[in-house]
N, C-alpha and C. Protein backbone atom coordinates (compact mmCIF):
# COMPACT_ATOMS: atom_id res chain seq x y z
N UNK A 1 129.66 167.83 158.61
CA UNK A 1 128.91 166.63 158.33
C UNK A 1 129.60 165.46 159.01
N UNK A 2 129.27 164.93 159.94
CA UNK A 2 129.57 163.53 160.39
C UNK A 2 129.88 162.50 159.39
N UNK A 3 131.03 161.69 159.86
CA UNK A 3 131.27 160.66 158.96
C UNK A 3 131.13 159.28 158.89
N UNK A 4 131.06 158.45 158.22
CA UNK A 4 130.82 157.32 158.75
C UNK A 4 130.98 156.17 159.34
N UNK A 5 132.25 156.90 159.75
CA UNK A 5 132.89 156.19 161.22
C UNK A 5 132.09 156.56 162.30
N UNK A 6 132.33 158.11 162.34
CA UNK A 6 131.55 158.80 163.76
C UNK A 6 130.51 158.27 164.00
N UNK A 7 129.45 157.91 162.84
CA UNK A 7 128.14 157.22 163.09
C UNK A 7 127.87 156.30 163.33
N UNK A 8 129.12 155.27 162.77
CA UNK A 8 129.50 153.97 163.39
C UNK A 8 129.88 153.48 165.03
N UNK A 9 130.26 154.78 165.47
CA UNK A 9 130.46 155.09 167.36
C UNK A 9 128.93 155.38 167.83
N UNK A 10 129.00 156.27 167.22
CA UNK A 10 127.65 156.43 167.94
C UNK A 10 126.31 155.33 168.22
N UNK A 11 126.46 154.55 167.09
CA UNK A 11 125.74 153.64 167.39
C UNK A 11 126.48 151.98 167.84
N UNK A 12 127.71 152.16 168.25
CA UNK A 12 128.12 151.26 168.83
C UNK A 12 127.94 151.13 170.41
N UNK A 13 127.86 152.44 170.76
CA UNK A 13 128.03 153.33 171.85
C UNK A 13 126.76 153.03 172.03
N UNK A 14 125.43 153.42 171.25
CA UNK A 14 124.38 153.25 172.08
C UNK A 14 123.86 151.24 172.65
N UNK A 15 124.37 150.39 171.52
CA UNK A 15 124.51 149.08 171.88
C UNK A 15 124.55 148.44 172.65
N UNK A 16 126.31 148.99 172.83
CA UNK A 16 126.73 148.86 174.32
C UNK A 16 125.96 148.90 175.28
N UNK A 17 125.03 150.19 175.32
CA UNK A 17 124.87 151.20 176.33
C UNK A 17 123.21 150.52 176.93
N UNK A 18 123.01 149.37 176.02
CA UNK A 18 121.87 148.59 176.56
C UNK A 18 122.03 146.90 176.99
N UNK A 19 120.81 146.14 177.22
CA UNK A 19 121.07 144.83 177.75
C UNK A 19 119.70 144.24 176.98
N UNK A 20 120.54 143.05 176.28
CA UNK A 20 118.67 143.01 175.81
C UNK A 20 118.53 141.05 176.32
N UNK A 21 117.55 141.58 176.82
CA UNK A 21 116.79 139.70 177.14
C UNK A 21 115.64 139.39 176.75
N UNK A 22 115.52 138.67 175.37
CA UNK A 22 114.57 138.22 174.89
C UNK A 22 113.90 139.09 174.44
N UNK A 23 112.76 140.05 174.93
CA UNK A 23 111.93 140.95 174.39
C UNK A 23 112.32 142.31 174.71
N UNK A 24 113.06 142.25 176.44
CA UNK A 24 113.34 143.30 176.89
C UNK A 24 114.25 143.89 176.75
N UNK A 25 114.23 145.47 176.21
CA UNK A 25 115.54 146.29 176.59
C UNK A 25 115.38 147.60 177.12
N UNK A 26 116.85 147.28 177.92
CA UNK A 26 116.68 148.13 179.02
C UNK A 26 117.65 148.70 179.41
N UNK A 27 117.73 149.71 179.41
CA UNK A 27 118.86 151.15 179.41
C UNK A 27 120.00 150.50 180.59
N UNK A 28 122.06 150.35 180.24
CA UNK A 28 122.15 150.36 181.28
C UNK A 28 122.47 151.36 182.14
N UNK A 29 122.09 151.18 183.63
CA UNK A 29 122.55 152.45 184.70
C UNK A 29 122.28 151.35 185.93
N UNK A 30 123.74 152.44 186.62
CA UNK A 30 123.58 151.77 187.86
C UNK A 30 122.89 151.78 188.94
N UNK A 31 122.08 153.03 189.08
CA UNK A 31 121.09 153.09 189.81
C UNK A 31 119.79 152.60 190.15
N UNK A 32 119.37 152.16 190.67
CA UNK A 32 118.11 151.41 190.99
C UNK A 32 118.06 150.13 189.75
N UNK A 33 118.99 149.31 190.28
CA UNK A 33 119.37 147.90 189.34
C UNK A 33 118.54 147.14 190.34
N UNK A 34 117.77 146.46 190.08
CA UNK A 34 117.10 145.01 190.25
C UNK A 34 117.69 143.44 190.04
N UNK A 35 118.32 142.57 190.55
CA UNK A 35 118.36 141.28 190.31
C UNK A 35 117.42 140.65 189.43
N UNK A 36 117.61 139.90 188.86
CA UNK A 36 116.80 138.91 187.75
C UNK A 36 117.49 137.90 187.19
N UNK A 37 116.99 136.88 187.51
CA UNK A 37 118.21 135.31 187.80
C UNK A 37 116.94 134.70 186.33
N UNK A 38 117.92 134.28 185.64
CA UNK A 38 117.55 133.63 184.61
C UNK A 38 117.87 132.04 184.82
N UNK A 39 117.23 131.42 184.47
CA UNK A 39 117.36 129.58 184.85
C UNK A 39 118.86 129.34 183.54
N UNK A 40 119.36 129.03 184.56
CA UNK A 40 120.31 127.98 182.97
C UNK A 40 121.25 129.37 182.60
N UNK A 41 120.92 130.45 182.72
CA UNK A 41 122.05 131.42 181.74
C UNK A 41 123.01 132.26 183.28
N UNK A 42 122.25 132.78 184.46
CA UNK A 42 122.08 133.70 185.32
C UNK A 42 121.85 134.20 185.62
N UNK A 43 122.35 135.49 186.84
CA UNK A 43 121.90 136.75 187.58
C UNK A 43 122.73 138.09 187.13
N UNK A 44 121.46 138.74 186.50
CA UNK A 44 122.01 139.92 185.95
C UNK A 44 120.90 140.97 186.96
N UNK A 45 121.56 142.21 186.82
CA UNK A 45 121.55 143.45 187.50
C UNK A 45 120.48 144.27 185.93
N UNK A 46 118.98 144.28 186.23
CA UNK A 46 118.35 144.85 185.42
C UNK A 46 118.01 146.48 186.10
N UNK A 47 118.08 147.39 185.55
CA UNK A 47 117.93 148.52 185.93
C UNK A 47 116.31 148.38 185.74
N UNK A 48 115.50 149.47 187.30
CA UNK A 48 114.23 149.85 186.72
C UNK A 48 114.20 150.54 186.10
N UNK A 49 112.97 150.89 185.03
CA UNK A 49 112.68 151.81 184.46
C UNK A 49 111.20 152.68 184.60
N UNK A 50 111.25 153.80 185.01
CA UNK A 50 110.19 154.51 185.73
C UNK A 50 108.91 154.17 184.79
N UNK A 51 107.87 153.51 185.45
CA UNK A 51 106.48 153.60 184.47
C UNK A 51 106.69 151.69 183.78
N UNK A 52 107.27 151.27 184.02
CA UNK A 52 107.58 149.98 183.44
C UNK A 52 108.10 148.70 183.67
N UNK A 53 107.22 148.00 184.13
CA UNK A 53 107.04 146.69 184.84
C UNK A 53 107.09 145.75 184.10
N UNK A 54 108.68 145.13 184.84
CA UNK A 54 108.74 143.62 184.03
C UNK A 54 107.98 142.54 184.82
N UNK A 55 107.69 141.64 183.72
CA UNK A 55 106.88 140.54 183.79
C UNK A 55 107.27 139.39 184.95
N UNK A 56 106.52 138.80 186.25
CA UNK A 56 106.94 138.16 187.25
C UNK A 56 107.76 137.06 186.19
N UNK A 57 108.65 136.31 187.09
CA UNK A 57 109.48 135.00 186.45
C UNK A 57 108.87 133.66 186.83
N UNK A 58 108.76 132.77 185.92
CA UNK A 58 107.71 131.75 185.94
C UNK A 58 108.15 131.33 187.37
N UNK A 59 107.29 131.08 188.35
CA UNK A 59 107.25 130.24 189.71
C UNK A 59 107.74 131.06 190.66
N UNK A 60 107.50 132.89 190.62
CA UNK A 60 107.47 133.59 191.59
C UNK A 60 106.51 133.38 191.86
N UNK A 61 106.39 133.67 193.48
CA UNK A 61 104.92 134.19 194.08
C UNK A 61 103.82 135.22 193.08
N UNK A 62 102.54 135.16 193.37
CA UNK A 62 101.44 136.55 192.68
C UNK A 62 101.96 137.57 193.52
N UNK A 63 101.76 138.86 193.12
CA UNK A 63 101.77 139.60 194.02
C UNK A 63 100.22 139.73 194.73
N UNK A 64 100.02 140.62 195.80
CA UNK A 64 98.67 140.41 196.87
C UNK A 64 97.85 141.15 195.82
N UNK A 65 96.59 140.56 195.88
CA UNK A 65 95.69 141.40 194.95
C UNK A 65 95.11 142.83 195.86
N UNK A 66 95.12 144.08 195.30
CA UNK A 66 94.54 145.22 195.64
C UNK A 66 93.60 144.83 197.07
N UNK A 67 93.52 146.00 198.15
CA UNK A 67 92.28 145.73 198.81
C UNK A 67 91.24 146.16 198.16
N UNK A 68 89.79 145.62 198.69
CA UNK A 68 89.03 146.28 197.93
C UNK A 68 88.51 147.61 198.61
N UNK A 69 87.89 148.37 197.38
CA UNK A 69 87.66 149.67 197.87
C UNK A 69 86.33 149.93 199.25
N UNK A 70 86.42 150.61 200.50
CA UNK A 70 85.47 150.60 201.15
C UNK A 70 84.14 150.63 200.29
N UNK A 71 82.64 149.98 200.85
CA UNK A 71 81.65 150.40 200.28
C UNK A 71 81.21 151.58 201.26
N UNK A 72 80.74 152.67 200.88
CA UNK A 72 79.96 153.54 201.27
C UNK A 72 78.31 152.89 201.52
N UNK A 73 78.07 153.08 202.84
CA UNK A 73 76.74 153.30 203.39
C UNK A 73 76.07 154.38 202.81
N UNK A 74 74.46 154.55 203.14
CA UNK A 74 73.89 155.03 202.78
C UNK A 74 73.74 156.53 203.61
N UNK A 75 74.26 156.05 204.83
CA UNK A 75 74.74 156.91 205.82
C UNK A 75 76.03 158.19 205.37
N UNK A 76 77.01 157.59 204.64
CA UNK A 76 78.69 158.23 204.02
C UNK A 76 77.74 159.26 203.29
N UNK A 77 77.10 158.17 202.32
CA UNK A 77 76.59 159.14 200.75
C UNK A 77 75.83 160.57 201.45
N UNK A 78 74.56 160.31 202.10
CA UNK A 78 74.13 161.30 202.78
C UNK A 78 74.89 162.21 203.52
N UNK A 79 75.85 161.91 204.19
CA UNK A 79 76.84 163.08 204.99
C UNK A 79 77.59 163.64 203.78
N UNK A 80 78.04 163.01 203.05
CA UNK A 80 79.03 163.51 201.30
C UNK A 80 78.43 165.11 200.96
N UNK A 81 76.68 164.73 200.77
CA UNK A 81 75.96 165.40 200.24
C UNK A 81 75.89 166.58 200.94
N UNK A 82 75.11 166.30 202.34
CA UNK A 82 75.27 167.59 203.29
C UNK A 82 76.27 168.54 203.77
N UNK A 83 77.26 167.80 203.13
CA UNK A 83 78.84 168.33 203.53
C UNK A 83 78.70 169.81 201.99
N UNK A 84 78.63 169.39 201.26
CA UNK A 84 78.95 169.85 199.60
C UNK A 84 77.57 170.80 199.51
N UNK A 85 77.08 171.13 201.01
CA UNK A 85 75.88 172.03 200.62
C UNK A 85 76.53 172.90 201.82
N UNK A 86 77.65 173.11 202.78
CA UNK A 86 77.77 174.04 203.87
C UNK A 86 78.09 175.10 203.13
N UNK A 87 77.81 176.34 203.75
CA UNK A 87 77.78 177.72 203.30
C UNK A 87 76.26 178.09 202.55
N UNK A 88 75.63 177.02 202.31
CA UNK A 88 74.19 177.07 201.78
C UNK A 88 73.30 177.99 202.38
N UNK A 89 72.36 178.91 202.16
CA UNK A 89 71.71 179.82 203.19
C UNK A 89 70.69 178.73 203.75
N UNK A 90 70.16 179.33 204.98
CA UNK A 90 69.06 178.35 205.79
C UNK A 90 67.84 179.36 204.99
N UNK A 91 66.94 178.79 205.00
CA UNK A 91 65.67 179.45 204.28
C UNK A 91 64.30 178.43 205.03
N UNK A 92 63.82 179.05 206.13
CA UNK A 92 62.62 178.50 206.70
C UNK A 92 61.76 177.46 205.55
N UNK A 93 61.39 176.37 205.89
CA UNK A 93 60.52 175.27 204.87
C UNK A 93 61.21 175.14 203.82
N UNK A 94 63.00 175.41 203.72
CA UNK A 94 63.25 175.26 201.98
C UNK A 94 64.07 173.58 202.16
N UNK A 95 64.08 172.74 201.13
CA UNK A 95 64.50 171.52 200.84
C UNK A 95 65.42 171.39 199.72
N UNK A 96 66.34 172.53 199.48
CA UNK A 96 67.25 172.18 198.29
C UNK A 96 66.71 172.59 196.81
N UNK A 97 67.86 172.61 196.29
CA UNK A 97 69.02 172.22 196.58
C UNK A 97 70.05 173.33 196.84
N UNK A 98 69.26 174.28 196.97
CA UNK A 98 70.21 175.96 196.87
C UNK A 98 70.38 176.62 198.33
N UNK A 99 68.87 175.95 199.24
CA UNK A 99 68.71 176.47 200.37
C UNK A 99 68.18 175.59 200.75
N UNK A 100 68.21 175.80 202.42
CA UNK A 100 67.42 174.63 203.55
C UNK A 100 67.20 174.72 204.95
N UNK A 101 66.24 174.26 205.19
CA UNK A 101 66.01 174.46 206.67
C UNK A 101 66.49 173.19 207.37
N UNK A 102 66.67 172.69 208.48
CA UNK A 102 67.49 171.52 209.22
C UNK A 102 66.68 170.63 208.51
N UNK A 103 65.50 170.23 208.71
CA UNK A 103 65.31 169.05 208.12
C UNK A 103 65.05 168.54 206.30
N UNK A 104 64.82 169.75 206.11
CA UNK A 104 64.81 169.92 204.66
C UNK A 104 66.49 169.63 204.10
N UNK A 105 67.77 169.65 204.98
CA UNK A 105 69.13 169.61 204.73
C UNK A 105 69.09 167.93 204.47
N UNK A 106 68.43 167.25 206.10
CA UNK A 106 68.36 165.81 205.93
C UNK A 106 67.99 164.82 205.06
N UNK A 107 66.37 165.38 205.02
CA UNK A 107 65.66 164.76 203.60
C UNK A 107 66.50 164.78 202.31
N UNK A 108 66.75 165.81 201.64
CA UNK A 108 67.79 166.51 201.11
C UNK A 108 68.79 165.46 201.01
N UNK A 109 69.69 165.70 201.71
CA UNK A 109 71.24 164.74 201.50
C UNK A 109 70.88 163.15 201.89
N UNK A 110 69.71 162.73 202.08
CA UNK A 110 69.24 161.34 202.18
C UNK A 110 68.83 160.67 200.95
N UNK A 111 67.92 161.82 199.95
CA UNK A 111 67.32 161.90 198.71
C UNK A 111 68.59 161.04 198.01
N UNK A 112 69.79 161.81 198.09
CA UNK A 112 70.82 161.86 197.21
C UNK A 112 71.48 160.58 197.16
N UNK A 113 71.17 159.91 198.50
CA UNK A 113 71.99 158.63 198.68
C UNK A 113 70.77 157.18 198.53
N UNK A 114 69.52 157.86 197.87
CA UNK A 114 68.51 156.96 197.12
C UNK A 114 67.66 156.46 198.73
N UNK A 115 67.43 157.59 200.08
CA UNK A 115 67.05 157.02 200.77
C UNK A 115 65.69 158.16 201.08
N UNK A 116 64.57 157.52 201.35
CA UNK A 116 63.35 158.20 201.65
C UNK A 116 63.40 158.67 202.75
N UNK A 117 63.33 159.95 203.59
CA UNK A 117 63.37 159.80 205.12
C UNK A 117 61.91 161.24 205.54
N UNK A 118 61.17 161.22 206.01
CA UNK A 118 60.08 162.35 206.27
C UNK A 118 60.84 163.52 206.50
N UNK A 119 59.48 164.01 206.11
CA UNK A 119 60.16 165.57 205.28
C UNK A 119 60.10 166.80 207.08
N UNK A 120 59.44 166.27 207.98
CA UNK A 120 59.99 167.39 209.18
C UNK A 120 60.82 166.62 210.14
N UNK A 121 61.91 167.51 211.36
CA UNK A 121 62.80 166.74 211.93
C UNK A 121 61.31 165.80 213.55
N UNK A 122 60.49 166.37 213.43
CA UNK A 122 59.63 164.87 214.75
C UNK A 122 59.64 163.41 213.98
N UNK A 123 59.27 164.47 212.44
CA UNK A 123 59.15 162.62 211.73
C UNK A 123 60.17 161.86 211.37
N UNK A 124 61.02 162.55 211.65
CA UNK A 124 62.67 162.07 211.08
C UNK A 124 63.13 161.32 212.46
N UNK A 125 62.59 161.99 213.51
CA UNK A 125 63.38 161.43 215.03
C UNK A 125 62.38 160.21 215.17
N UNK A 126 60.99 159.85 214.32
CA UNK A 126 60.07 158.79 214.55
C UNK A 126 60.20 157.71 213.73
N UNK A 127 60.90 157.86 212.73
CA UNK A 127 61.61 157.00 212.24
C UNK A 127 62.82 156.04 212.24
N UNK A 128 63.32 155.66 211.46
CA UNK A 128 64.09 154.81 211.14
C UNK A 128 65.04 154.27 211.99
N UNK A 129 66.19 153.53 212.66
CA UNK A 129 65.99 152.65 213.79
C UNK A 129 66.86 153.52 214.41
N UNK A 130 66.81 153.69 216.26
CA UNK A 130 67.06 153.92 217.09
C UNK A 130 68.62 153.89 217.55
N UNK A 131 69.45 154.88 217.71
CA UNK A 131 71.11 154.15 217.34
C UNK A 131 71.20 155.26 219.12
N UNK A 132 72.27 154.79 219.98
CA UNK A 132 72.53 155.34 221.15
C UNK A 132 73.84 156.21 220.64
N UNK A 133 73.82 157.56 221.02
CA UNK A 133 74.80 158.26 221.18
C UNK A 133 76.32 157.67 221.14
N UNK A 134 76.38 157.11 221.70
CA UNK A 134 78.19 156.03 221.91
C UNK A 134 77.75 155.49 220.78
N UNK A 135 77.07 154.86 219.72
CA UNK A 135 77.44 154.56 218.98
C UNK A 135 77.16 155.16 217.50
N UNK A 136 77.28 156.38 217.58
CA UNK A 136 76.38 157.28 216.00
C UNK A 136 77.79 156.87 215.17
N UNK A 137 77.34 156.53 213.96
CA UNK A 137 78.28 156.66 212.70
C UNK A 137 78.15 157.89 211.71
N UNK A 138 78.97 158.39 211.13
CA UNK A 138 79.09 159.47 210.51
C UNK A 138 77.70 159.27 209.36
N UNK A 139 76.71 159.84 209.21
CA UNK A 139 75.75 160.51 208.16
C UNK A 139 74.32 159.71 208.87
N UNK A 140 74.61 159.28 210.27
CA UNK A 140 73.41 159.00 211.45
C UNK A 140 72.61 160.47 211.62
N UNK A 141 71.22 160.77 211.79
CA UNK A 141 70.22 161.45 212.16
C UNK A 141 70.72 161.90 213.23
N UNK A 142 71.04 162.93 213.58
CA UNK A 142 70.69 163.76 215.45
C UNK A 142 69.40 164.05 215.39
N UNK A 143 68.82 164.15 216.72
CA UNK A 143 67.92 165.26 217.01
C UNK A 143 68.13 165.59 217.79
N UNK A 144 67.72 167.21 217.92
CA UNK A 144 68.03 168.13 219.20
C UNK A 144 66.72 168.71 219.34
N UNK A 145 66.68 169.49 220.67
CA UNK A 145 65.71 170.39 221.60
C UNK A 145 64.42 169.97 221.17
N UNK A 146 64.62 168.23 221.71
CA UNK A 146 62.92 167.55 221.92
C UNK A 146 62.64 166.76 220.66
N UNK A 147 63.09 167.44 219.52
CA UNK A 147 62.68 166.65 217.93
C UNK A 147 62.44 167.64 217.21
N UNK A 148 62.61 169.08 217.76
CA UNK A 148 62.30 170.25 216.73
C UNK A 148 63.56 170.59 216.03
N UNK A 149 64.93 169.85 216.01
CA UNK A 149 65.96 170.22 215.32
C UNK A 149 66.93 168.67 214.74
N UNK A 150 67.24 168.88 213.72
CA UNK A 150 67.67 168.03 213.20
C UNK A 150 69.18 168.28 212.20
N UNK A 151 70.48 167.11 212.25
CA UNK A 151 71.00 167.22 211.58
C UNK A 151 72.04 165.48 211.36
N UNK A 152 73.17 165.86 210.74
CA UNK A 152 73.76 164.81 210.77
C UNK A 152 74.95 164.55 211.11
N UNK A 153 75.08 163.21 211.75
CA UNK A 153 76.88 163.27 212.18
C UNK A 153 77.90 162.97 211.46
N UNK A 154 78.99 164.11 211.66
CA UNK A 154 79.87 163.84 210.65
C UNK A 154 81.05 163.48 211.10
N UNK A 155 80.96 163.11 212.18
CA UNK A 155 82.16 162.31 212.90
C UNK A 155 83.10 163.42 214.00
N UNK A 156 83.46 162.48 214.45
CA UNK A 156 84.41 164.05 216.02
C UNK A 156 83.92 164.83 216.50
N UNK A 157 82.65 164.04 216.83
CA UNK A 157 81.73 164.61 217.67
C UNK A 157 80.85 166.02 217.19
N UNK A 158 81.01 166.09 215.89
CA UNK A 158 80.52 167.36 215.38
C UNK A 158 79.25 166.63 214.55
N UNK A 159 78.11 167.47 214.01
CA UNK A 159 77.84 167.62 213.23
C UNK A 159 77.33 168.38 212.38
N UNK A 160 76.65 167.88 210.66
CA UNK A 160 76.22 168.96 209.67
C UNK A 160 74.55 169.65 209.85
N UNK A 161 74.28 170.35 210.11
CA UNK A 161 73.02 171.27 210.09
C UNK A 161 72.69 172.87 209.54
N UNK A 162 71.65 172.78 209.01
CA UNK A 162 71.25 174.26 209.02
C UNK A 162 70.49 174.66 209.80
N UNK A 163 70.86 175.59 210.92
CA UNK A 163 70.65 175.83 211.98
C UNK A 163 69.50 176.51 212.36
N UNK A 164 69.40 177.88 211.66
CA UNK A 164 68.72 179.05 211.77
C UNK A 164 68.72 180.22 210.73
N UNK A 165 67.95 181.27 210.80
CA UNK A 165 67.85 182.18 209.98
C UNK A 165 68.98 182.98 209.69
N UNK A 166 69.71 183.29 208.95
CA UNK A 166 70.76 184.24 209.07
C UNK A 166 72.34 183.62 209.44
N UNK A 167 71.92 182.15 209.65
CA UNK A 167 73.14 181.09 209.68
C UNK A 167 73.00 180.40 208.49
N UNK A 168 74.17 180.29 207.54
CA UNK A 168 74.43 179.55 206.41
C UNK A 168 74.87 177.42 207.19
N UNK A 169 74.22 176.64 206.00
CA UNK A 169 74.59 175.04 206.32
C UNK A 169 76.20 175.17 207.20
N UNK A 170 75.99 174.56 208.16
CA UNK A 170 77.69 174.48 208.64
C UNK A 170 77.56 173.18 209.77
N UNK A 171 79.14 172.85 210.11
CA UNK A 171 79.33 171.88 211.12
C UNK A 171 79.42 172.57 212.21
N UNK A 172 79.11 171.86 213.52
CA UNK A 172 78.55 172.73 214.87
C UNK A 172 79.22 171.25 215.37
N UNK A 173 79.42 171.57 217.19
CA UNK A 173 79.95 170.56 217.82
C UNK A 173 78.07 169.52 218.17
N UNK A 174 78.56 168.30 218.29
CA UNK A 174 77.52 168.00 219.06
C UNK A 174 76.58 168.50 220.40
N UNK A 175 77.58 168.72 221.29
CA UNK A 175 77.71 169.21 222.49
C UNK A 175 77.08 170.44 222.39
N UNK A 176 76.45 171.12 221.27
CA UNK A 176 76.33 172.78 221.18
C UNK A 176 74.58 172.87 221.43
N UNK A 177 74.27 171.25 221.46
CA UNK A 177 73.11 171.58 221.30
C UNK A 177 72.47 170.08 222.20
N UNK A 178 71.26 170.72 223.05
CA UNK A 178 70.69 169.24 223.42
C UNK A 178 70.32 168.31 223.09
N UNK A 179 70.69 166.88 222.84
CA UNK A 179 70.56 165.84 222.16
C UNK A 179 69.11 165.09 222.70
N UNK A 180 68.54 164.99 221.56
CA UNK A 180 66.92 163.77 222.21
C UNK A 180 66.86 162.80 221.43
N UNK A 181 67.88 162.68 220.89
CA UNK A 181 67.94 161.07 219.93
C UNK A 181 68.75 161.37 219.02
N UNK A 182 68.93 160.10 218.30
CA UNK A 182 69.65 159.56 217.49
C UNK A 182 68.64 158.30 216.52
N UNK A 183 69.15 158.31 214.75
CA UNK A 183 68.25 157.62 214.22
C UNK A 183 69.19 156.66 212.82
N UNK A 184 69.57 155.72 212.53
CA UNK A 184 70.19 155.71 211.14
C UNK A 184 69.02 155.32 210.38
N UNK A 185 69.10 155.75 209.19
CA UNK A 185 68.58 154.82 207.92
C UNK A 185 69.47 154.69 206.90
């Protein structure tokens, strides 16, 4: 049984073994000690403590407020979507959400990002505004071989389509296929 001296160390020992300022206390160690200059008293060596942020000192700088988070286009949301459907089977005239044919993929992952776009790839290439190759942004309209194929760009020169029968949704290079436009909405 401990006595009540010993218990008297022990908690002299832990005393010691802290620093207290005003509200704060804070374990001492020498590792990762911080400066903190008090007006009128001084500069003491505050240790951090992981997970626990002391309060700026009146007439420091703010720190920079957060950037803000990118907004996603309507363009991102739609490529998001078509992305989270590759390995999907192609299924002639199907529109989702289990299966799809190229333009049924578009309509499809356009739906998702609250955007209307016609349901075959001629009416998809007759639509919505006209963007030149040098400048496609990722979840922009392709069309390929005339306006009978359709998909979307997902950046690095690739993009998302369901191609054909017996090919599951996947990314393909641009280049894999003849380009006859470009469309964003």
């Amino acid at each position: 049984m401990a006595t009540l001296e010993s218990k008297r160390s022990v908690r002299r020992a832990a005393v010691t073994g802290a620093l207290v300022l005003g509200a704060i206390v804070a374990p001492a160690a020498p590792a990762l000690a911080a400066p903190v200059s008090v007006p009128g008293v001084g500069t003491f060596d505050i240790p951090e403590i992981p997970g626990v942020a002391l309060p700026p000192l009146p007439g420091a700088p703010a720190a920079p407020a957060p950037a803000p988070a990118p907004q996603l286009t309507a363009g991102d949301r739609a490529l998001q979507a078509a992305e989270s459907k590759i390995g999907a089977p192609y299924v002639y005239g199907a529109a989702g959400p289990n299966s799809f044919d190229c333009s049924g993929l578009v309509q499809w992952a356009y739906s998702q990002a609250g955007v209307n776009v016609p349901r075959t790839s001629e009416a998809q290439l007759g639509a919505g505004t006209p963007v030149a190759i040098s400048d496609l942004r990722p979840g922009d309209l392709v069309s390929f071989y005339g306006g009978g194929h359709s998909g979307l760009y997902a950046g690095n020169g690739n993009v998302v389509h369901a191609s054909t029968s017996g090919q599951p949704v996947k990314v393909a290079a641009l280049s894999s296929m003849p380009v006859s436009g470009a469309r964003r909405y």
